[in-house]
Protein backbone atom coordinates (compact mmCIF):
# COMPACT_ATOMS: atom_id res chain seq x y z
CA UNK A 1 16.55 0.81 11.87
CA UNK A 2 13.06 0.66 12.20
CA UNK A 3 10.92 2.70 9.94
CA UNK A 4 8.49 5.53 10.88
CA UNK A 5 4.99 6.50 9.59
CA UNK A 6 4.70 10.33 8.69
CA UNK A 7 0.68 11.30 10.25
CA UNK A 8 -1.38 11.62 7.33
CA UNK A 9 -2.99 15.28 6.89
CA UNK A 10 -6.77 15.81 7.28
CA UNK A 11 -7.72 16.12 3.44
CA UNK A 12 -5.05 13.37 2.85
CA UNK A 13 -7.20 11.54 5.36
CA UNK A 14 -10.38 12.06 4.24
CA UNK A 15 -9.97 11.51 0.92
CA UNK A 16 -8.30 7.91 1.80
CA UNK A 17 -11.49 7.21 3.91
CA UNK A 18 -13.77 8.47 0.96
CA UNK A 19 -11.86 5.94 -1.45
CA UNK A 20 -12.05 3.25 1.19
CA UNK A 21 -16.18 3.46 2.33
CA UNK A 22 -17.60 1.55 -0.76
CA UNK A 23 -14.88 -1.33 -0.34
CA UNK A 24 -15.52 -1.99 3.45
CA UNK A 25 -19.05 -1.08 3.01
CA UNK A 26 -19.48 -3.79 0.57
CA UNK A 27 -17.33 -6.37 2.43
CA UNK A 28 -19.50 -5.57 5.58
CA UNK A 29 -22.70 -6.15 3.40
CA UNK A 30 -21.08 -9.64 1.74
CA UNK A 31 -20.08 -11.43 5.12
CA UNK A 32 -22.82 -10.05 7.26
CA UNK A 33 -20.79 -7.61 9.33
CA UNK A 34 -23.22 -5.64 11.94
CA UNK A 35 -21.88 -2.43 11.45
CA UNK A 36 -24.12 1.02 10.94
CA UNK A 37 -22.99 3.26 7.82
CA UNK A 38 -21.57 5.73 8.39
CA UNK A 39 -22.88 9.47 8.27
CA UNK A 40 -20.22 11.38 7.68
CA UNK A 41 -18.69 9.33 4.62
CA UNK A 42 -22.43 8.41 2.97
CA UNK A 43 -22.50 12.69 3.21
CA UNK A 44 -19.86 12.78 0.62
CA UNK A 45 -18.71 16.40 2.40
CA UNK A 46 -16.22 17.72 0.14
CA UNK A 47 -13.97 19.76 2.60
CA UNK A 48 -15.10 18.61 6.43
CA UNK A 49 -14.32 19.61 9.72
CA UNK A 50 -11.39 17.93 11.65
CA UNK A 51 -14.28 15.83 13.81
CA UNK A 52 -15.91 14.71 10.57
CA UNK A 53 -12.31 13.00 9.51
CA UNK A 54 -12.40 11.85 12.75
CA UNK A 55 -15.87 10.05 12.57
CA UNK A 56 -14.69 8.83 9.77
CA UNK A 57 -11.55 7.27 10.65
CA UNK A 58 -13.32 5.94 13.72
CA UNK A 59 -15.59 3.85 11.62
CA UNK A 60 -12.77 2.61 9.07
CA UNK A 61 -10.82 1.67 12.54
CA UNK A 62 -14.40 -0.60 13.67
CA UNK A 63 -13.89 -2.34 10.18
CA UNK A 64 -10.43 -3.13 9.96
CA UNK A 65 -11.16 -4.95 13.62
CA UNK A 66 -14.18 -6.56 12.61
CA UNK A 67 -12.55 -7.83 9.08
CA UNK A 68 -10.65 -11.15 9.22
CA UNK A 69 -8.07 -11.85 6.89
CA UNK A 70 -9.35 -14.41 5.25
CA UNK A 71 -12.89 -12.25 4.19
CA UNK A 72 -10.09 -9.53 2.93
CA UNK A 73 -8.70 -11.97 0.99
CA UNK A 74 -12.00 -14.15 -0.42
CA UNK A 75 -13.56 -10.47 -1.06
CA UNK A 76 -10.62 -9.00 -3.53
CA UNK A 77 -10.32 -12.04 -5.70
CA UNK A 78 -13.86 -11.85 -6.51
CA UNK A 79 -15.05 -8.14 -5.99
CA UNK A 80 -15.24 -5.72 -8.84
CA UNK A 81 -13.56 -2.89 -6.21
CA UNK A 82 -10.68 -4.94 -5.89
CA UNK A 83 -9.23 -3.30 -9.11
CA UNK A 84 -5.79 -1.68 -9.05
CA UNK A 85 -7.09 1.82 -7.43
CA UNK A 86 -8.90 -0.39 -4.43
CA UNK A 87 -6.28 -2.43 -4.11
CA UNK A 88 -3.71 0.72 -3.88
CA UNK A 89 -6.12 2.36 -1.39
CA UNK A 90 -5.71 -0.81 0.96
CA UNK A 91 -2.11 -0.74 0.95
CA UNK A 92 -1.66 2.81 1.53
CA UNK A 93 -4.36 2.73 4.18
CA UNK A 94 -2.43 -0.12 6.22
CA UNK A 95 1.14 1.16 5.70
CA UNK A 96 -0.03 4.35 6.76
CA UNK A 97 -1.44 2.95 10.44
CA UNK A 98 1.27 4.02 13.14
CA UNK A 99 0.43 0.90 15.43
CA UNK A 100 0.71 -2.36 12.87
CA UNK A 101 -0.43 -5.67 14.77
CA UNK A 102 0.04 -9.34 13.20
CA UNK A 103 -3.19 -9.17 11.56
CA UNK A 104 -2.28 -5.94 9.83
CA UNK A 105 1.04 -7.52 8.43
CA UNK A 106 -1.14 -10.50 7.21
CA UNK A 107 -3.11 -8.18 5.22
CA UNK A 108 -0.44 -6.47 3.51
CA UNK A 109 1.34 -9.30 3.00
CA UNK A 110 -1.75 -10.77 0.77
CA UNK A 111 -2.66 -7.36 -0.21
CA UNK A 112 1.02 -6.92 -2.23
CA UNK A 113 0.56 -10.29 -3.51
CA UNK A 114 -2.86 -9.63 -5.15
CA UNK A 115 -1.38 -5.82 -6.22
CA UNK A 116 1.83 -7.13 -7.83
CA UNK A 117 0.00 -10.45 -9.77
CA UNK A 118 -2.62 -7.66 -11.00
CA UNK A 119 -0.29 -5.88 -12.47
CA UNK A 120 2.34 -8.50 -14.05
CA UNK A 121 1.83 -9.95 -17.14
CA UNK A 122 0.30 -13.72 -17.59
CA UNK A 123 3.49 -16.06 -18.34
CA UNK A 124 5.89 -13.82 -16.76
CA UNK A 125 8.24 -16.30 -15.85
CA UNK A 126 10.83 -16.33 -12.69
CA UNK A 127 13.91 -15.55 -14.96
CA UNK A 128 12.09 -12.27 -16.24
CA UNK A 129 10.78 -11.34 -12.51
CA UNK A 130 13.78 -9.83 -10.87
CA UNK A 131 14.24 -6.89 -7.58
CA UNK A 132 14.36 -4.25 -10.42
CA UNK A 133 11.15 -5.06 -12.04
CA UNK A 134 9.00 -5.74 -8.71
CA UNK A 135 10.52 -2.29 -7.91
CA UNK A 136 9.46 -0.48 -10.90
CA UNK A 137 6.21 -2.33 -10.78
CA UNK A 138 5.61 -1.31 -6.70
CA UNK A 139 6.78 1.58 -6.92
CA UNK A 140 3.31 3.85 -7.00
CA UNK A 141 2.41 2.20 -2.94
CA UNK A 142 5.92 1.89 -1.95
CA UNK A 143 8.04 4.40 -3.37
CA UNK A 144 12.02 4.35 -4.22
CA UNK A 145 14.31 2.27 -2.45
CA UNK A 146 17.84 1.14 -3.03
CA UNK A 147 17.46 -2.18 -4.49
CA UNK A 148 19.42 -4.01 -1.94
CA UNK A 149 17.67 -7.04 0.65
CA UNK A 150 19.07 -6.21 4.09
CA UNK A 151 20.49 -9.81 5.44
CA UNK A 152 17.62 -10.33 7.91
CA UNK A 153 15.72 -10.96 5.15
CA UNK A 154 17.88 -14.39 4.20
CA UNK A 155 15.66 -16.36 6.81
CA UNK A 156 12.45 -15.30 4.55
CA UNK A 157 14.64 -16.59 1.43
CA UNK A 158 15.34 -20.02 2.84
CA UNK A 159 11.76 -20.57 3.79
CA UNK A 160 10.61 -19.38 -0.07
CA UNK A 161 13.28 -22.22 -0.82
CA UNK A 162 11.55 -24.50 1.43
CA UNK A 163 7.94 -23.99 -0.85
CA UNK A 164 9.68 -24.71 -3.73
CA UNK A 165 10.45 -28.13 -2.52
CA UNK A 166 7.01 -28.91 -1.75
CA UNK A 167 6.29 -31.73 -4.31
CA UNK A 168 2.12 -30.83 -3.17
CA UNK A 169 -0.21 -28.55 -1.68
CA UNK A 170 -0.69 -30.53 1.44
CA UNK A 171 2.80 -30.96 1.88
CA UNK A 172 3.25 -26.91 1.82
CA UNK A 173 0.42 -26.50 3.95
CA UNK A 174 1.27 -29.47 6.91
CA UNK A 175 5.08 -29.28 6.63
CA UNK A 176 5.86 -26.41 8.83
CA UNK A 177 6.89 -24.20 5.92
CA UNK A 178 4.32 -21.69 6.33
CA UNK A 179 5.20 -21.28 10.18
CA UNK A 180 8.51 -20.96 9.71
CA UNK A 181 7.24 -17.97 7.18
CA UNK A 182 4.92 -16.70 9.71
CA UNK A 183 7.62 -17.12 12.74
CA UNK A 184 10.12 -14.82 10.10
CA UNK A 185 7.84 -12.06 9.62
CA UNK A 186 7.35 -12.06 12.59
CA UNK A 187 10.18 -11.57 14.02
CA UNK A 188 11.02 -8.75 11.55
CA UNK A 189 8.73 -7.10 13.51
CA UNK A 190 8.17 -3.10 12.20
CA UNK A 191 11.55 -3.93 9.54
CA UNK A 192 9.01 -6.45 7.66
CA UNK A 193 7.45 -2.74 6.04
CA UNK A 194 10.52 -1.28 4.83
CA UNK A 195 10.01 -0.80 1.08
CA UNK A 196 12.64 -3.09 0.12
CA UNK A 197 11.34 -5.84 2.61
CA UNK A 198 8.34 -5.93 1.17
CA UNK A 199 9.68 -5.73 -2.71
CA UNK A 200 11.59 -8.48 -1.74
CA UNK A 201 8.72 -10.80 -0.48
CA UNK A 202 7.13 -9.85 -3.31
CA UNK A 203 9.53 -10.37 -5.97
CA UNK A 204 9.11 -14.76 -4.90
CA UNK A 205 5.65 -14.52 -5.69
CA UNK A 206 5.89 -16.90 -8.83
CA UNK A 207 5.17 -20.32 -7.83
CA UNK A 208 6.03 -21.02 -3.94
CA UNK A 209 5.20 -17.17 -2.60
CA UNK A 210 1.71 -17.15 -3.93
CA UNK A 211 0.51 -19.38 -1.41
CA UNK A 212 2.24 -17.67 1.60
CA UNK A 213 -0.92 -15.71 2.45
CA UNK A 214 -2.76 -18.85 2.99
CA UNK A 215 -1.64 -19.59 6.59
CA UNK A 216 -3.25 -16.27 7.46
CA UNK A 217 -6.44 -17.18 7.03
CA UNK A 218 -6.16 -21.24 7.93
CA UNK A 219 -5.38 -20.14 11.46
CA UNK A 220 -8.23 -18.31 11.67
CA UNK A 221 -10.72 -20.68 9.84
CA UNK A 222 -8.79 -23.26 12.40
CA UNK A 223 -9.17 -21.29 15.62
């Protein structure tokens, strides 16, 4: 079954795009991105009309084109706006979009890494780290979900097995593993942002997962 997005109401909207402007602003500003303010957020209307939002959702639409995933990630694990609130705002803002391309699944794919390693605790081990907890932990950007990985989701676990294996970094990163990671989200296709897909990706982050965002931004960098 393949989930839907519910259309975000205007002061739900605005309010996103109000929590969002300083972030983008600032990663336009640190990688030189020619983009004009914009009016209607630097404002700071409290209540505005519907084609205010829509000015505003225009110009949060430019950035996410403009930004390449590997500036998203470089900017959060050095920016003092990438704390948990920015980082929550980011998530909700891409799970909310009703059209999700590749590069939208690449950034929420780094984007629950970096939320989930904020928030567990430094020597939290693999034994400790299990669906439950990554649920409990997720749960304010994803919600409840019945803590049970659908079986599509076994070709992700095999290539998770596959880092593990990796005796280096270059071996992970010129073996094929992170295709085959990037071929199995991808053929998830919309089922890769059910709530208990993405718990489930991020419940391997210790060790092998954390470097599963890398590929993202190598093609890129490489293209």
């Amino acid at each position: 079954m393949t989930p839907t997005t519910p259309v975000q109401d205007l002061p739900t909207q605005w309010n996103s795009a109000r929590r969002l402007y300083p972030i983008y602003f600032e990663l336009a500003r640190e990688f030189a991105i020619e983009v004009k303010p914009c009016a209607e957020l630097e404002a700071g209307v409290e209540t505005p009309e519907k084609d205010v939002v829509e000015q505003a959702n225009h110009w949060l639409e430019q950035m996410d084109q403009l930004v390449q995933v590997h500036q998203l990630r470089q900017f959060l694990q050095t920016s003092s706006l990438a704390d948990h609130e920015g980082l929550e705002s980011l998530l909700e803002h891409f799970l909310a979009k009703q059209v999700k391309t590749d590069i939208i699944r690449d950034k929420v794919d780094f984007l629950l890494v970096q939320y989930f390693s904020q928030l567990a605790p430094s020597g939290v081990t693999d034994a400790e780290v299990d669906l439950a907890y990554v649920a409990e932990a997720m749960k304010p950007v994803l919600g409840e979900v019945e803590l049970k990985p659908p079986v599509w989701l076994n070709a992700l676990d095999r290539v998770l097995e596959a880092c593990r294996k990796c005796r280096s970094l270059d071996e992970l990163l010129h073996g094929g593993v992170l295709e085959q990671g990037r071929k199995a989200k991808g053929l998830a296709g919309d089922l890769f942002y059910l709530p208990v897909a993405s718990r489930f990706h991020t419940l391997r982050i210790p060790h092998a997962a954390l470097f599963l965002p890398l590929d993202a931004g190598r093609s890129e960098r490489d293209s």
